[in-house]
C-alpha atoms as a PDB file:
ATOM      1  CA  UNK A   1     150.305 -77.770 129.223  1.00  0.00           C
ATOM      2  CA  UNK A   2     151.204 -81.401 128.420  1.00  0.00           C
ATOM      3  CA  UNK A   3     149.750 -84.699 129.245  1.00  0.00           C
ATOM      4  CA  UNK A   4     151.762 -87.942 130.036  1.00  0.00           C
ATOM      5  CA  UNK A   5     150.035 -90.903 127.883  1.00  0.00           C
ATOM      6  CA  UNK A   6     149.024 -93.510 130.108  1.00  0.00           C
ATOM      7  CA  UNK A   7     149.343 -96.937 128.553  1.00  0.00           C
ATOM      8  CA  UNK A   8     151.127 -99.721 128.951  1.00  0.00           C
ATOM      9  CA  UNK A   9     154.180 -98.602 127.386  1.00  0.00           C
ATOM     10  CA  UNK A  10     157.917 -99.371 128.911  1.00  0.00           C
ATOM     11  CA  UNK A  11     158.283 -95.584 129.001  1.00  0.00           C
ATOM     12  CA  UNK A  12     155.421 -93.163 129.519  1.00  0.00           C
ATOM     13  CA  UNK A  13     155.075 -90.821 126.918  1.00  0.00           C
ATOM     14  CA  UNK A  14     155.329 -86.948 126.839  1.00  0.00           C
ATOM     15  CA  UNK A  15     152.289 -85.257 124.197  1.00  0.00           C
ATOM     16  CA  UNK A  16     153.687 -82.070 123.318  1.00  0.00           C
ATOM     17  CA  UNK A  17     151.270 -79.075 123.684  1.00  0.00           C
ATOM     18  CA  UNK A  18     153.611 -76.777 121.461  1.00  0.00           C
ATOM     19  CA  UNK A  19     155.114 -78.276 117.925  1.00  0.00           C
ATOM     20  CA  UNK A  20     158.575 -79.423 117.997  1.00  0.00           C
ATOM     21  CA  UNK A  21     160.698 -80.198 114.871  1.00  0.00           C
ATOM     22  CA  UNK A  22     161.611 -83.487 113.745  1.00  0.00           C
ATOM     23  CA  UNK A  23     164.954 -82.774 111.044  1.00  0.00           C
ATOM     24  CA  UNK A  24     166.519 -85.328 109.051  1.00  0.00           C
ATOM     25  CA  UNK A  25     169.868 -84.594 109.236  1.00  0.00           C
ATOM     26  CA  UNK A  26     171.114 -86.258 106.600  1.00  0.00           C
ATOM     27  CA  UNK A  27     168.702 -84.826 103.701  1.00  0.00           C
ATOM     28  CA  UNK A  28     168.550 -81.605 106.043  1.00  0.00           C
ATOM     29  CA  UNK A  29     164.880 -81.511 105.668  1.00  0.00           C
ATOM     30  CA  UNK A  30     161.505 -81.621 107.889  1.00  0.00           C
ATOM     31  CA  UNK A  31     160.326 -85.317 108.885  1.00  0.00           C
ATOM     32  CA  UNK A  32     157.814 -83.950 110.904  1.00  0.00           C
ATOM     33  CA  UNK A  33     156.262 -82.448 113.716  1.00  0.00           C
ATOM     34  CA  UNK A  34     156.917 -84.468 117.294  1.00  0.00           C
ATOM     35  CA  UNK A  35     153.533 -85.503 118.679  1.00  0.00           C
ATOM     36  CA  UNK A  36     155.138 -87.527 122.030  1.00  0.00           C
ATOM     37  CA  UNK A  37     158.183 -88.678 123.046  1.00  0.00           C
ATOM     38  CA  UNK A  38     159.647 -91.358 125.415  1.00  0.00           C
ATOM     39  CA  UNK A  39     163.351 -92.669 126.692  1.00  0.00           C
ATOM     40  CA  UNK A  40     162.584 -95.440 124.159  1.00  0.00           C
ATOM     41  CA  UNK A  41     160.749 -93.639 121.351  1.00  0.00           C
ATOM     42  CA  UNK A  42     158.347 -91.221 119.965  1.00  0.00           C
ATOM     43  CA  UNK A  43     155.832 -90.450 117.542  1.00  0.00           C
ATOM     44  CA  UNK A  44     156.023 -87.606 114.374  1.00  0.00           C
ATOM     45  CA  UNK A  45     153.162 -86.049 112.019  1.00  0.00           C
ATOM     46  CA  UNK A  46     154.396 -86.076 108.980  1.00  0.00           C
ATOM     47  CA  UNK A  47     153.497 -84.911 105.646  1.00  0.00           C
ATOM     48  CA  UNK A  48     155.152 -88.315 103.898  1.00  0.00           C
ATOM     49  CA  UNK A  49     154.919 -91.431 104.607  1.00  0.00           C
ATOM     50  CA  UNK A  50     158.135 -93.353 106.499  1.00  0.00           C
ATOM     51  CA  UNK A  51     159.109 -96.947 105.429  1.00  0.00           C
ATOM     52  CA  UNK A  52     159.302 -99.583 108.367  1.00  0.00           C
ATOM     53  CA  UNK A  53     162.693-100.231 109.875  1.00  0.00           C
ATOM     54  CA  UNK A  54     164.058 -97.373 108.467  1.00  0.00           C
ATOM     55  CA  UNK A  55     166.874 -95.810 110.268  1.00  0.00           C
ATOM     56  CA  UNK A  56     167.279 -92.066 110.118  1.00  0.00           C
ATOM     57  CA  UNK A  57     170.065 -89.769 112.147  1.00  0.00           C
ATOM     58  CA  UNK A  58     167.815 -86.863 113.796  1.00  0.00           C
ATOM     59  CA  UNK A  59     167.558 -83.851 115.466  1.00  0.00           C
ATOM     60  CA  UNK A  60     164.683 -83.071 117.679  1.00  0.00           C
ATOM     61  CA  UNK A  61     164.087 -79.216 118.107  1.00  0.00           C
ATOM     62  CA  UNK A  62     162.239 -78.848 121.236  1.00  0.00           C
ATOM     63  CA  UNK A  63     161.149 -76.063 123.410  1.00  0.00           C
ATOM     64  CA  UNK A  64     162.717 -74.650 125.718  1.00  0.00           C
ATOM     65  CA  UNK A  65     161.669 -72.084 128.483  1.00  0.00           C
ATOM     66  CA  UNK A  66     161.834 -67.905 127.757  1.00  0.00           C
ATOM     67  CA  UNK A  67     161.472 -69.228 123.687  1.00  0.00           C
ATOM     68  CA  UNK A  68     164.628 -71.195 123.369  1.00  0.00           C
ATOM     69  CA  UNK A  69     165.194 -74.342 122.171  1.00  0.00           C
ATOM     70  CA  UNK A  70     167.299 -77.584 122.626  1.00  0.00           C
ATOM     71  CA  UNK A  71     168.636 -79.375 120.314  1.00  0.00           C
ATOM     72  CA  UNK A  72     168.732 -83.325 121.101  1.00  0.00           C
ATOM     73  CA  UNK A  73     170.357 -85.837 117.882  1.00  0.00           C
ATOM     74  CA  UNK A  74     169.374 -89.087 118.246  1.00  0.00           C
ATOM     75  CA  UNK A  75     169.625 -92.224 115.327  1.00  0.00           C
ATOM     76  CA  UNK A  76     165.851 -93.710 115.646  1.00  0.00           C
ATOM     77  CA  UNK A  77     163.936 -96.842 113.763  1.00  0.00           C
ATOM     78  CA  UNK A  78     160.402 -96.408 112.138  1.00  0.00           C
ATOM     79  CA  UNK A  79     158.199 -99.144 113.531  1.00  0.00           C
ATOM     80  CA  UNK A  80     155.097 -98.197 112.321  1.00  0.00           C
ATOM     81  CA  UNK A  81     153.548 -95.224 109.791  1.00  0.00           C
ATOM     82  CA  UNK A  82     150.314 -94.997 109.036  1.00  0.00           C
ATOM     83  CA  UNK A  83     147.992 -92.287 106.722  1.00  0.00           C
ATOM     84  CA  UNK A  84     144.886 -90.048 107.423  1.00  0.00           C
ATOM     85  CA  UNK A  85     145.979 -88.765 110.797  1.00  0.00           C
ATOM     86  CA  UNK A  86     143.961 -85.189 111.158  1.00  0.00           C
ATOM     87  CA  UNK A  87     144.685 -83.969 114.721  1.00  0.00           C
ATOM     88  CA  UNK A  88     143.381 -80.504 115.858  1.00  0.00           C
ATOM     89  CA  UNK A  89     145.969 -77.832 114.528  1.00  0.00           C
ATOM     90  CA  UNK A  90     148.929 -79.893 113.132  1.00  0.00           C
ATOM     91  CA  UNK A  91     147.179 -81.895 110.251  1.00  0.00           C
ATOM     92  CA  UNK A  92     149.341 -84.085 108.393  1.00  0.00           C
ATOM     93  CA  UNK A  93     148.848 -86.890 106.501  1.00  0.00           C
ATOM     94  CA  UNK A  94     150.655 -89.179 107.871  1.00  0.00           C
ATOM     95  CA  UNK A  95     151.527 -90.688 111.679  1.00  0.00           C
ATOM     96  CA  UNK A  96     154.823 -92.358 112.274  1.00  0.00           C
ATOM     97  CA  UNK A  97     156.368 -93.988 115.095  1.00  0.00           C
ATOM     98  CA  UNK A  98     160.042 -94.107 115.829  1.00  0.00           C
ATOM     99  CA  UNK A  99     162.174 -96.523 118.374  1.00  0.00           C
ATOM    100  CA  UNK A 100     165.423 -94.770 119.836  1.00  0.00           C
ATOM    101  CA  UNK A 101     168.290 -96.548 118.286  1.00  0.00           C
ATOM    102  CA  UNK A 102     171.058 -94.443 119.381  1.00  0.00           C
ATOM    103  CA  UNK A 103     172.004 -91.877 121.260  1.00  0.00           C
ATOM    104  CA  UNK A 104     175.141 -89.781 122.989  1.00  0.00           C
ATOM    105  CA  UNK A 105     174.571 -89.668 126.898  1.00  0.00           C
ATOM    106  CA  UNK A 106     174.430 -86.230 126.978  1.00  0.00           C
ATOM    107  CA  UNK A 107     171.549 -85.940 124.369  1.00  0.00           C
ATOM    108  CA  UNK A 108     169.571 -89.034 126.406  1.00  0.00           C
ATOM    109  CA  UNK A 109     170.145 -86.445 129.739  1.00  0.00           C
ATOM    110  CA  UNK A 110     168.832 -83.618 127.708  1.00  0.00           C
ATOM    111  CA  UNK A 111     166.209 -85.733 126.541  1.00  0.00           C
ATOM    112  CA  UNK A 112     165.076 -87.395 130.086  1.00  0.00           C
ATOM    113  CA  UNK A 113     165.192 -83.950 131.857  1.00  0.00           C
ATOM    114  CA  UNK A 114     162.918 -82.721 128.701  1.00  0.00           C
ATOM    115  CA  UNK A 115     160.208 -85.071 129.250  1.00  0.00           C
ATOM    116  CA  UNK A 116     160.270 -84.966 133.328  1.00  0.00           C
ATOM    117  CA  UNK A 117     159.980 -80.979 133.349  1.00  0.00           C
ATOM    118  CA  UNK A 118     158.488 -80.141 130.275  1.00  0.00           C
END
């Protein structure tokens, strides 16, 4: 079961009870595991830290019902990273947050229908 953040955010945010992929798709590799996620942004656990303002072209694996997944690419910003972020079963050492910079309309409907139902 998931939780929607309540702060005073522009967009609520989503807290994923299952992990969810974060790839880089221009190295190919893990950035990290999706903690939340807004129409304007989310937040990764990652094992590396993230410089600020960098851009990086992504694709967010999330979950799906009956164990399938959808796939939503998105170019996002860092805006903040920070270290020593422990939480419960996805330890990593490092917290990042990301600000959506881009994204096709069909992956921002994916996206929006994602964090409403999920």
């Amino acid at each position: 079961m998931t939780d929607t953040v309540l702060e005073k955010r522009r967009y609520p945010r989503k807290v994923l009870a299952e992990p969810a992929q974060v790839m880089d798709n221009d190295s190919g590799q893990l950035l990290g595991v999706l903690e939340d996620v807004s129409r304007g942004g989310f937040s990764i656990l990652a094992d590396q830290s993230i410089r600020l303002e960098d851009v990086r072209n992504i694709t967010m694996v999330l979950p799906g019902l009956n164990d399938t997944a959808h796939h939503v690419t998105l170019v996002a910003k860092c805006v903040w990273c920070q270290s020593g972020n422990k939480q419960g079963d996805h330890s990593r050492d490092f917290a990042a947050g990301f600000q959506l910079h881009d994204i096709e309309e069909q992956d921002a409907v994916a996206l929006n229908y994602f964090i409403r139902d999920y």
